[in-house]
PDB file of N, CA and C in Angstrom:
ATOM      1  N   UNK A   1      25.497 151.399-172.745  1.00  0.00           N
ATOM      2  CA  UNK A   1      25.520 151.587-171.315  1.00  0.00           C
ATOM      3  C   UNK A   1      24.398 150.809-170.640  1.00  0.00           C
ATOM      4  N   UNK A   2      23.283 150.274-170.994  1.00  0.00           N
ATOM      5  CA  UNK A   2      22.249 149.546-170.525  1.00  0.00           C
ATOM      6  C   UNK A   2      22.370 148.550-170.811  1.00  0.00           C
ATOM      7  N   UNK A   3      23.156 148.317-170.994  1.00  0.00           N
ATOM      8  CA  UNK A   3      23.622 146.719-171.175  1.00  0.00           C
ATOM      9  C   UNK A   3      25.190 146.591-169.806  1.00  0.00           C
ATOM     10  N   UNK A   4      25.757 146.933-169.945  1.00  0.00           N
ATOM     11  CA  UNK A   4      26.596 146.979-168.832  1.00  0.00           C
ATOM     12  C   UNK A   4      25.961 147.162-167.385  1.00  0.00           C
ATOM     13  N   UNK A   5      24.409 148.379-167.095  1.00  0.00           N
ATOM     14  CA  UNK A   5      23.783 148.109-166.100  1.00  0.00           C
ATOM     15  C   UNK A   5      23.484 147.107-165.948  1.00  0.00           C
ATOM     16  N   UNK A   6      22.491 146.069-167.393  1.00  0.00           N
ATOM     17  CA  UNK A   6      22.367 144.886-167.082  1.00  0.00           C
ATOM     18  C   UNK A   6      23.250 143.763-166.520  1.00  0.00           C
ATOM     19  N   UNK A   7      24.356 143.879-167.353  1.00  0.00           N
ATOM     20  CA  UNK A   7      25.200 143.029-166.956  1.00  0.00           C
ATOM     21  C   UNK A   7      25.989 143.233-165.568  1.00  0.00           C
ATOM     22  N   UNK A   8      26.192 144.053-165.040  1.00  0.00           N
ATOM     23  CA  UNK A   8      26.407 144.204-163.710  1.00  0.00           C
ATOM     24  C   UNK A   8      25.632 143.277-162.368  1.00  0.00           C
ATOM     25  N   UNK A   9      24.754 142.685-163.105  1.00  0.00           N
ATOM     26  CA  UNK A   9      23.719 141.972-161.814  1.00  0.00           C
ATOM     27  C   UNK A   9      23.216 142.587-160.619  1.00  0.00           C
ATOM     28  N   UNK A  10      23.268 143.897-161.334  1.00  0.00           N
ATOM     29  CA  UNK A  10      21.863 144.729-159.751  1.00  0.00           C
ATOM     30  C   UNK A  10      20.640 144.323-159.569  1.00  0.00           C
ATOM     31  N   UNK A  11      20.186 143.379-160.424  1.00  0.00           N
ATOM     32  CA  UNK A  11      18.662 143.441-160.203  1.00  0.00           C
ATOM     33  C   UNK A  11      18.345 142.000-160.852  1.00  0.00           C
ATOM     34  N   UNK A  12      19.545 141.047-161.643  1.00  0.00           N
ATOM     35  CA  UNK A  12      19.508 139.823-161.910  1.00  0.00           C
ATOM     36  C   UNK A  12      19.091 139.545-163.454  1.00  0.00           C
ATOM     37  N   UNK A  13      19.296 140.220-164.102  1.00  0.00           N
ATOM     38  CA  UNK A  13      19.191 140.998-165.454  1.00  0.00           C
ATOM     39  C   UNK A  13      19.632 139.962-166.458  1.00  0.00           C
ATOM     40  N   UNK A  14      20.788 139.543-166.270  1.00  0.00           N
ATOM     41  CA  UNK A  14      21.745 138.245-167.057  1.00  0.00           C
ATOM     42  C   UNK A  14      22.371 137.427-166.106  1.00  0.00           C
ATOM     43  N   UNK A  15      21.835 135.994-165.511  1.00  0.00           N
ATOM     44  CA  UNK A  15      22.695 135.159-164.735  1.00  0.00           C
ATOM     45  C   UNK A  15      23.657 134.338-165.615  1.00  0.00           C
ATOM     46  N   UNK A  16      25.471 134.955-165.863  1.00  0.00           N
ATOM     47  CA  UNK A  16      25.899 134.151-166.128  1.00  0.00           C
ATOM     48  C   UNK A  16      26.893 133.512-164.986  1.00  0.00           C
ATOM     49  N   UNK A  17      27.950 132.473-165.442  1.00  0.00           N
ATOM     50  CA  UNK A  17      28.635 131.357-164.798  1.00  0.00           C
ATOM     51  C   UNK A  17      29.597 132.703-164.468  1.00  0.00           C
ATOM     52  N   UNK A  18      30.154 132.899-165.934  1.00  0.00           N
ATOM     53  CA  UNK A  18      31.834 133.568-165.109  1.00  0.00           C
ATOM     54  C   UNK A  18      30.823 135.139-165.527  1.00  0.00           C
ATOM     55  N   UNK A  19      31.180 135.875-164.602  1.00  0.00           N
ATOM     56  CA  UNK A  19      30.662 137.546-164.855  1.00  0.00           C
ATOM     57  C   UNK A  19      31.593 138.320-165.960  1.00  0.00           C
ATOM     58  N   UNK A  20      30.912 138.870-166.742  1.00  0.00           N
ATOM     59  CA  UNK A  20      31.522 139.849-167.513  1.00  0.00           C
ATOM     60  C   UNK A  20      32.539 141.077-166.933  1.00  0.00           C
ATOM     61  N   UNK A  21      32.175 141.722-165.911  1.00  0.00           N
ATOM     62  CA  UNK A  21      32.784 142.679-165.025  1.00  0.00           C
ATOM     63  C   UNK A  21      33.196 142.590-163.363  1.00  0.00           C
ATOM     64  N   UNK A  22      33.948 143.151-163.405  1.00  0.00           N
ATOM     65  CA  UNK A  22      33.797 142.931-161.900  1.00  0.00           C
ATOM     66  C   UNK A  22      34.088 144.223-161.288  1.00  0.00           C
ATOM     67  N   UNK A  23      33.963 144.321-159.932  1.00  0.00           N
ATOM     68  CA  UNK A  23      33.763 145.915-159.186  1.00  0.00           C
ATOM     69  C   UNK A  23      34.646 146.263-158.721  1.00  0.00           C
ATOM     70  N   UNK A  24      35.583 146.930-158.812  1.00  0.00           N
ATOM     71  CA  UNK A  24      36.825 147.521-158.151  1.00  0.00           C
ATOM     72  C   UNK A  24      36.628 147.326-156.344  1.00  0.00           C
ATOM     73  N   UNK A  25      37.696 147.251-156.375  1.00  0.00           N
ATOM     74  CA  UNK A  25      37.922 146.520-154.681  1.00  0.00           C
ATOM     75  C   UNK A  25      37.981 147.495-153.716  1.00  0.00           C
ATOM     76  N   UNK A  26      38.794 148.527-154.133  1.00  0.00           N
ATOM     77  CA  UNK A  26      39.503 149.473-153.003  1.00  0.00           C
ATOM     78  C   UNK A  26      37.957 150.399-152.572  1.00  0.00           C
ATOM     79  N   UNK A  27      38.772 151.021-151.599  1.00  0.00           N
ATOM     80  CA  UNK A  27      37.332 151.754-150.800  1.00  0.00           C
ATOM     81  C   UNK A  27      37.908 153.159-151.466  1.00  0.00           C
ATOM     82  N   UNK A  28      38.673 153.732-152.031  1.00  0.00           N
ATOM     83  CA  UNK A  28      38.703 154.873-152.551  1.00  0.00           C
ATOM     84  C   UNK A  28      37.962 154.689-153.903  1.00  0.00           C
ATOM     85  N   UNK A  29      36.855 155.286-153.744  1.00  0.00           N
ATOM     86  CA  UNK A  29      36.060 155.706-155.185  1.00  0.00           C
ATOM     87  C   UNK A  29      35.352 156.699-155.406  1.00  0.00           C
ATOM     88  N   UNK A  30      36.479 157.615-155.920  1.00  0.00           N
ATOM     89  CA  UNK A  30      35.141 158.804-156.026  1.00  0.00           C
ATOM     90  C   UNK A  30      34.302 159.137-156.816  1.00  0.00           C
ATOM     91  N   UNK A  31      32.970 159.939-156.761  1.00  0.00           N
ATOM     92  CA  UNK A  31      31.757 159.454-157.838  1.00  0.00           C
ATOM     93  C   UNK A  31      31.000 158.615-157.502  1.00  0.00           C
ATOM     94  N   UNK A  32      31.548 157.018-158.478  1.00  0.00           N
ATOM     95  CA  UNK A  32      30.145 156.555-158.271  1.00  0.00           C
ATOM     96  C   UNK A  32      30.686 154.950-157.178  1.00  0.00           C
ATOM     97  N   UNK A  33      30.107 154.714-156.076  1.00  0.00           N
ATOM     98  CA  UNK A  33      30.766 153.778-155.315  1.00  0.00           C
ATOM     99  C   UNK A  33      30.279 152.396-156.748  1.00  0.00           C
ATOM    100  N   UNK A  34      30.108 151.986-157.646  1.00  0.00           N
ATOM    101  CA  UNK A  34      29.818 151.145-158.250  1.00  0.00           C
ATOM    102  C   UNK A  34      30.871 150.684-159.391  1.00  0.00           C
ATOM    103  N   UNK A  35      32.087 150.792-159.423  1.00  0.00           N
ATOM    104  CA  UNK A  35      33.075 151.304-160.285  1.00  0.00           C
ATOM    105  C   UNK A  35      33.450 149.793-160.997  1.00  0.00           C
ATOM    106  N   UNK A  36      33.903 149.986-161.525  1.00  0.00           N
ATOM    107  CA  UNK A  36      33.760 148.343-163.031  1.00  0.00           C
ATOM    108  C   UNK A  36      35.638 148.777-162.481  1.00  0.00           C
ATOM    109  N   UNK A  37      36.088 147.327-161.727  1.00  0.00           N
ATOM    110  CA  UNK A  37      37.903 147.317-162.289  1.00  0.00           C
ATOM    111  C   UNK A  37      37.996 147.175-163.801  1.00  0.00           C
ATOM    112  N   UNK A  38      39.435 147.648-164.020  1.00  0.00           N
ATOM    113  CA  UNK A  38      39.862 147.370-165.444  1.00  0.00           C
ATOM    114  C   UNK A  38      40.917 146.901-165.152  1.00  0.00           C
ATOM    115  N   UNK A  39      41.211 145.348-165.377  1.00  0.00           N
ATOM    116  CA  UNK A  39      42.982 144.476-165.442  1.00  0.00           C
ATOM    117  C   UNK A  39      43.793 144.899-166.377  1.00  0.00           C
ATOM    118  N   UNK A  40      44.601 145.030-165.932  1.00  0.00           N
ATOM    119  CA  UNK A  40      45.743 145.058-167.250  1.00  0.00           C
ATOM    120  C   UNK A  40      46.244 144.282-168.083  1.00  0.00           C
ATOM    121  N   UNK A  41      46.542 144.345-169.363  1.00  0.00           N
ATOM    122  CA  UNK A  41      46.488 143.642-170.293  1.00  0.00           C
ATOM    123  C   UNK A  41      48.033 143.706-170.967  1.00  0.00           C
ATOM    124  N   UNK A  42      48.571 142.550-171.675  1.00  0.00           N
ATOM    125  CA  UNK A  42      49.807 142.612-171.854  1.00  0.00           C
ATOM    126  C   UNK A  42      49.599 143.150-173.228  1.00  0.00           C
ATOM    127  N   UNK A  43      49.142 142.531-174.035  1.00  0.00           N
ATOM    128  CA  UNK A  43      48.673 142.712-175.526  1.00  0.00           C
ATOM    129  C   UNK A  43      47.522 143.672-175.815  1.00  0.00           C
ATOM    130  N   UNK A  44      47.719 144.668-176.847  1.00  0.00           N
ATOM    131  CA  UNK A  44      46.935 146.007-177.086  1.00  0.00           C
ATOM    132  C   UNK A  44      45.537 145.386-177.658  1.00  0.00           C
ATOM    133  N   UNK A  45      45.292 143.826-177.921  1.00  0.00           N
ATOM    134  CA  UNK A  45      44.101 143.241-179.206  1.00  0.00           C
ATOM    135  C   UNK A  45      42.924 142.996-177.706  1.00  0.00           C
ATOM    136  N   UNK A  46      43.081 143.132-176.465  1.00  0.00           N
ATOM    137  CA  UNK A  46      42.578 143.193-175.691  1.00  0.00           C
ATOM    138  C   UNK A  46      41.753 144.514-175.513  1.00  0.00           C
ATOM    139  N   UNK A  47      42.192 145.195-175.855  1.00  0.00           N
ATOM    140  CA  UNK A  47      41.894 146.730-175.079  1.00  0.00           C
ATOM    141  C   UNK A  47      40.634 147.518-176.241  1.00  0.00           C
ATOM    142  N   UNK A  48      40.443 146.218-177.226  1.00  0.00           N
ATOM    143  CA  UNK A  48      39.532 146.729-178.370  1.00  0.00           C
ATOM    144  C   UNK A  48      38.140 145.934-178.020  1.00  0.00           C
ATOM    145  N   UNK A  49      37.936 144.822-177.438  1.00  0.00           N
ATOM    146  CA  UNK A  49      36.982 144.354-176.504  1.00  0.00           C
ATOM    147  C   UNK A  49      36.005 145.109-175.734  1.00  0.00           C
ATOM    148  N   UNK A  50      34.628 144.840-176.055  1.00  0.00           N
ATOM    149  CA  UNK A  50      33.697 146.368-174.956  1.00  0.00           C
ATOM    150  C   UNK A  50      33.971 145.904-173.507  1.00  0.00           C
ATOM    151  N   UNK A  51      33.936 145.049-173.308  1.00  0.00           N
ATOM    152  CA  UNK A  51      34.029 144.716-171.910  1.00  0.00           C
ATOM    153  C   UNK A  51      35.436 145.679-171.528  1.00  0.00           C
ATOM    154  N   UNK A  52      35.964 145.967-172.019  1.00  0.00           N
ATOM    155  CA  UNK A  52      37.521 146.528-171.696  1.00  0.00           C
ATOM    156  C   UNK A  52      36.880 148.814-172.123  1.00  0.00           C
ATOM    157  N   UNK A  53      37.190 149.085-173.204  1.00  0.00           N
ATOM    158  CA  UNK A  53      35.964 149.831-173.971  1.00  0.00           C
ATOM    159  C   UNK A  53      35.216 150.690-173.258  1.00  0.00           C
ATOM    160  N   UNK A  54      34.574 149.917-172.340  1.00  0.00           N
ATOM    161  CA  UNK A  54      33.386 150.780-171.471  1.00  0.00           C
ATOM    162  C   UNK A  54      33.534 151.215-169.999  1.00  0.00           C
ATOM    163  N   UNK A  55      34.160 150.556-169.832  1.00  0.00           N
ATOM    164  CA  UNK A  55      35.003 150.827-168.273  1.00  0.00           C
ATOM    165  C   UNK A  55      35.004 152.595-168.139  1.00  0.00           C
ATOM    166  N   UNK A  56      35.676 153.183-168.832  1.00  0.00           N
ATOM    167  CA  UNK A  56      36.438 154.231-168.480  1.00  0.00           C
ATOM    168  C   UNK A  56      35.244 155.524-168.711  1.00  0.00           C
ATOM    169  N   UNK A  57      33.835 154.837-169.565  1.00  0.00           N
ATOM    170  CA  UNK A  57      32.698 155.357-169.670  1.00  0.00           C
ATOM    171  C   UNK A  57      31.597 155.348-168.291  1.00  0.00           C
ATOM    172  N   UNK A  58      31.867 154.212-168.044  1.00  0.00           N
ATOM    173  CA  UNK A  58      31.018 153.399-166.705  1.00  0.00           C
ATOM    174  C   UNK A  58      31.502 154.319-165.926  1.00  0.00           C
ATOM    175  N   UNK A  59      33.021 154.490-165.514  1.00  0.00           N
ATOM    176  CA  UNK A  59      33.292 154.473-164.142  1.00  0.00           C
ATOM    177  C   UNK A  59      33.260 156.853-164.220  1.00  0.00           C
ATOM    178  N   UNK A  60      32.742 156.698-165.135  1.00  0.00           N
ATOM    179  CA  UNK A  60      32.447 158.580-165.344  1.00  0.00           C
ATOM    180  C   UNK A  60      31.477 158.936-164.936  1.00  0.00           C
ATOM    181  N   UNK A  61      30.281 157.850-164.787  1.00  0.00           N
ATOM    182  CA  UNK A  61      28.661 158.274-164.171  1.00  0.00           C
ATOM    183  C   UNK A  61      28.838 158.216-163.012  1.00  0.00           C
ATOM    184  N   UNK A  62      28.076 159.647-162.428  1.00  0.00           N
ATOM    185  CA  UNK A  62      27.444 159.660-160.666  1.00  0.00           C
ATOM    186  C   UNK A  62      26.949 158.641-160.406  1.00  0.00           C
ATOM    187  N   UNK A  63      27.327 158.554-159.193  1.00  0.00           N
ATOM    188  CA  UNK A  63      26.364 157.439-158.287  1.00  0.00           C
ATOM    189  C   UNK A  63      24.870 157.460-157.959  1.00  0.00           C
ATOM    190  N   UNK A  64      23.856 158.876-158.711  1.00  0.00           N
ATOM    191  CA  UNK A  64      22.642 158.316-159.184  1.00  0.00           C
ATOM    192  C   UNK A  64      21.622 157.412-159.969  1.00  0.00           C
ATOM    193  N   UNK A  65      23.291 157.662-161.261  1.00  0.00           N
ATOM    194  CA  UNK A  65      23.004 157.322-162.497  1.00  0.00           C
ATOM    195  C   UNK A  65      22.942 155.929-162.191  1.00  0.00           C
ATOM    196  N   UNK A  66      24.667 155.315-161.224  1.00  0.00           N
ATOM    197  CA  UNK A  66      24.773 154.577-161.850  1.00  0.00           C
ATOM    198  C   UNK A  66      23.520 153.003-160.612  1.00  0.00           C
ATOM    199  N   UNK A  67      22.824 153.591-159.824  1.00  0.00           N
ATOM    200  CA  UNK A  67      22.157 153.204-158.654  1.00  0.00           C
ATOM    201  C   UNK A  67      20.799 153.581-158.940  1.00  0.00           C
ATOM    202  N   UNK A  68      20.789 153.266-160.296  1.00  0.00           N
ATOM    203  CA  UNK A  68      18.865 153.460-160.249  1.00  0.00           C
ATOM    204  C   UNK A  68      18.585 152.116-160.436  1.00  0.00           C
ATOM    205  N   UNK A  69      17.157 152.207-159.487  1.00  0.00           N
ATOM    206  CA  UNK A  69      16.330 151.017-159.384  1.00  0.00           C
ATOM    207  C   UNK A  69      16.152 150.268-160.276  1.00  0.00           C
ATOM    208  N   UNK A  70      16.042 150.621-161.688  1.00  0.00           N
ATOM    209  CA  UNK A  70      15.288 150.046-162.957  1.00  0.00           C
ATOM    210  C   UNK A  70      15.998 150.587-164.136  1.00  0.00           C
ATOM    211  N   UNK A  71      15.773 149.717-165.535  1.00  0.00           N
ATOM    212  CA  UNK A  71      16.388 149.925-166.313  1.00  0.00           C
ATOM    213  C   UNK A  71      15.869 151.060-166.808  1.00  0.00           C
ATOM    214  N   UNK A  72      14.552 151.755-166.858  1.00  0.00           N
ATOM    215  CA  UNK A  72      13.891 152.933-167.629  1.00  0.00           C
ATOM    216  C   UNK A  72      14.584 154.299-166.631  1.00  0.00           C
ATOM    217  N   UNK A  73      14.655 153.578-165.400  1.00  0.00           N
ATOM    218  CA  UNK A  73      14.862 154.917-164.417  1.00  0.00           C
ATOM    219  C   UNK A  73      16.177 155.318-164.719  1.00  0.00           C
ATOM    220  N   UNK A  74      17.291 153.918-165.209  1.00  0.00           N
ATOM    221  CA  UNK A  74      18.675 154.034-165.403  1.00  0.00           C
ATOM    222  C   UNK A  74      18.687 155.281-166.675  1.00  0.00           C
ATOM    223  N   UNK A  75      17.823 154.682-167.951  1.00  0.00           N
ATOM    224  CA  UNK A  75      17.905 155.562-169.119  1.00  0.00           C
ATOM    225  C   UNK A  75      17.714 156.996-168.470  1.00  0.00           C
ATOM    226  N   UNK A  76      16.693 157.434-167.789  1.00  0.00           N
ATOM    227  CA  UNK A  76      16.486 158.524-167.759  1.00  0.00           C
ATOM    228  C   UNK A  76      17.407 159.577-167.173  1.00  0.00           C
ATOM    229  N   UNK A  77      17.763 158.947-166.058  1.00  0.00           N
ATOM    230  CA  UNK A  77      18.894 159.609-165.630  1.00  0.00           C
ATOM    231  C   UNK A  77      20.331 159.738-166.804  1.00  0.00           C
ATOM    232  N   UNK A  78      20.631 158.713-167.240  1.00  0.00           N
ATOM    233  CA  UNK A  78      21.522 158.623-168.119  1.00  0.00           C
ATOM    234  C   UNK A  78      21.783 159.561-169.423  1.00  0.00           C
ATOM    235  N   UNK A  79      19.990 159.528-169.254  1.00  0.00           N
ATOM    236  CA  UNK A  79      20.072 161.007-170.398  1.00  0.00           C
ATOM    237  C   UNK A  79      20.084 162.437-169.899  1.00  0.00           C
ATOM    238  N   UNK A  80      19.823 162.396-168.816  1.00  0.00           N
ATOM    239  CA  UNK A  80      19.765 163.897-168.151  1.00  0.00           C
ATOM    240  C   UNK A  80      20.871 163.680-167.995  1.00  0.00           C
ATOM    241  N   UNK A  81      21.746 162.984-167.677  1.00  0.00           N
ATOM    242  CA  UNK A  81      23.598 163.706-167.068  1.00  0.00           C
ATOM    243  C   UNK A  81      23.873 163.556-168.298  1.00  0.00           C
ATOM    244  N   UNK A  82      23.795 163.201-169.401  1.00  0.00           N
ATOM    245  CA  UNK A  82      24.565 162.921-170.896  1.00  0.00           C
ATOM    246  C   UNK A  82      23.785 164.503-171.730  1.00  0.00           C
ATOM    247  N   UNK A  83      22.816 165.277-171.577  1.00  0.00           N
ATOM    248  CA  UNK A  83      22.059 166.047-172.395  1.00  0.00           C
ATOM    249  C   UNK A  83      22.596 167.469-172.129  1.00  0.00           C
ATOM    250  N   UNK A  84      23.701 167.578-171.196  1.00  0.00           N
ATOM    251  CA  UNK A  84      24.376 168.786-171.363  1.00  0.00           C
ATOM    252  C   UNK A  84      26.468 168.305-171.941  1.00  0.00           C
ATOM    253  N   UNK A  85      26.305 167.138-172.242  1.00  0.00           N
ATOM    254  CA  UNK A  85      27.714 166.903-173.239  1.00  0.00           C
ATOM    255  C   UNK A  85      27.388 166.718-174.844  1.00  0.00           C
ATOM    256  N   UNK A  86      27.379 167.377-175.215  1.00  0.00           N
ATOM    257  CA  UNK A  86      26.884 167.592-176.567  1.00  0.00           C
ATOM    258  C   UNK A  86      27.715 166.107-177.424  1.00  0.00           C
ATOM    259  N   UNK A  87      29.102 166.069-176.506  1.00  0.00           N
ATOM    260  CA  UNK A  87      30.450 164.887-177.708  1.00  0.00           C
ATOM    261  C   UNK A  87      29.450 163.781-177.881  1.00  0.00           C
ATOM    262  N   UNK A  88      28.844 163.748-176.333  1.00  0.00           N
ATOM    263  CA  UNK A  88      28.393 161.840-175.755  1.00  0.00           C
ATOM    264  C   UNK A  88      26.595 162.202-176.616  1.00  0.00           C
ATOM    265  N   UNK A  89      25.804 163.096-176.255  1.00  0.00           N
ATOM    266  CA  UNK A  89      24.479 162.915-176.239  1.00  0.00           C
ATOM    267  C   UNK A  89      24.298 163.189-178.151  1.00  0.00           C
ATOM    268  N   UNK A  90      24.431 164.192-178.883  1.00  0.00           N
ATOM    269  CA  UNK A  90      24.115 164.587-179.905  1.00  0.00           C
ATOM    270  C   UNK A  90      24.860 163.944-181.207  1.00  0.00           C
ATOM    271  N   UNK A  91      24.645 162.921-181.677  1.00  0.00           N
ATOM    272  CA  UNK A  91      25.271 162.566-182.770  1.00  0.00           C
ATOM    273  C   UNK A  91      25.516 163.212-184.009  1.00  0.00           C
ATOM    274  N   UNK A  92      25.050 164.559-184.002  1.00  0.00           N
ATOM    275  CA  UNK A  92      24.950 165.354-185.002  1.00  0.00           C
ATOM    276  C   UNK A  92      26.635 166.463-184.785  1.00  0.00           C
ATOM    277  N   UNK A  93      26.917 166.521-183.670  1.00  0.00           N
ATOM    278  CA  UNK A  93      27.970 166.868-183.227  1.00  0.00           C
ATOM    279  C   UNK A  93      29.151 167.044-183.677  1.00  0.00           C
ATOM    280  N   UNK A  94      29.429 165.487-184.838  1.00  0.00           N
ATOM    281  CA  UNK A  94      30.381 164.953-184.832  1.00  0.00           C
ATOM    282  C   UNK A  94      30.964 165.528-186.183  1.00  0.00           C
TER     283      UNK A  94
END
């Protein structure tokens, strides 16, 4: 997930040519206004790709999480909304 903040370009983190993600268009977003589109794909060998993968993780964080200033401020929050889901936070879980 701190790598997808990075790569998002909030703060200029990774300048690439073509962007890894891009931001959903429509003005309905509820949660977090920062929402990663996901295209549709004809072929299933697509949908195993993180760029594809993380979307549906991304677009689950509040709009605190996903609107912090900094990458340490991002973690922290990230772990306070993740430290009451035992599936996502505790690897021992499983």
């Amino acid at each position: 997930m701190i790598e997808v903040y990075k790569y998002c370009d909030l703060h200029g983190f990774y300048k690439t040519e073509r962007p890894q993600f891009s931001f959903f268009a429509g003005r309905d977003t509820r949660g977090s206004t920062l929402k990663l589109s996901k295209p549709r794909y004809r072929l299933n060998v697509r949908g195993n790709f993180f760029s594809e993968r993380i979307v549906n993780t991304w677009n689950s964080l509040p709009d605190q999480v996903v609107t912090a200033p900094s990458v340490n401020a991002f973690k922290a929050r990230l772990d306070a909304h993740w430290k009451d889901l035992p599936t996502v936070f505790d690897p021992e879980c499983y």
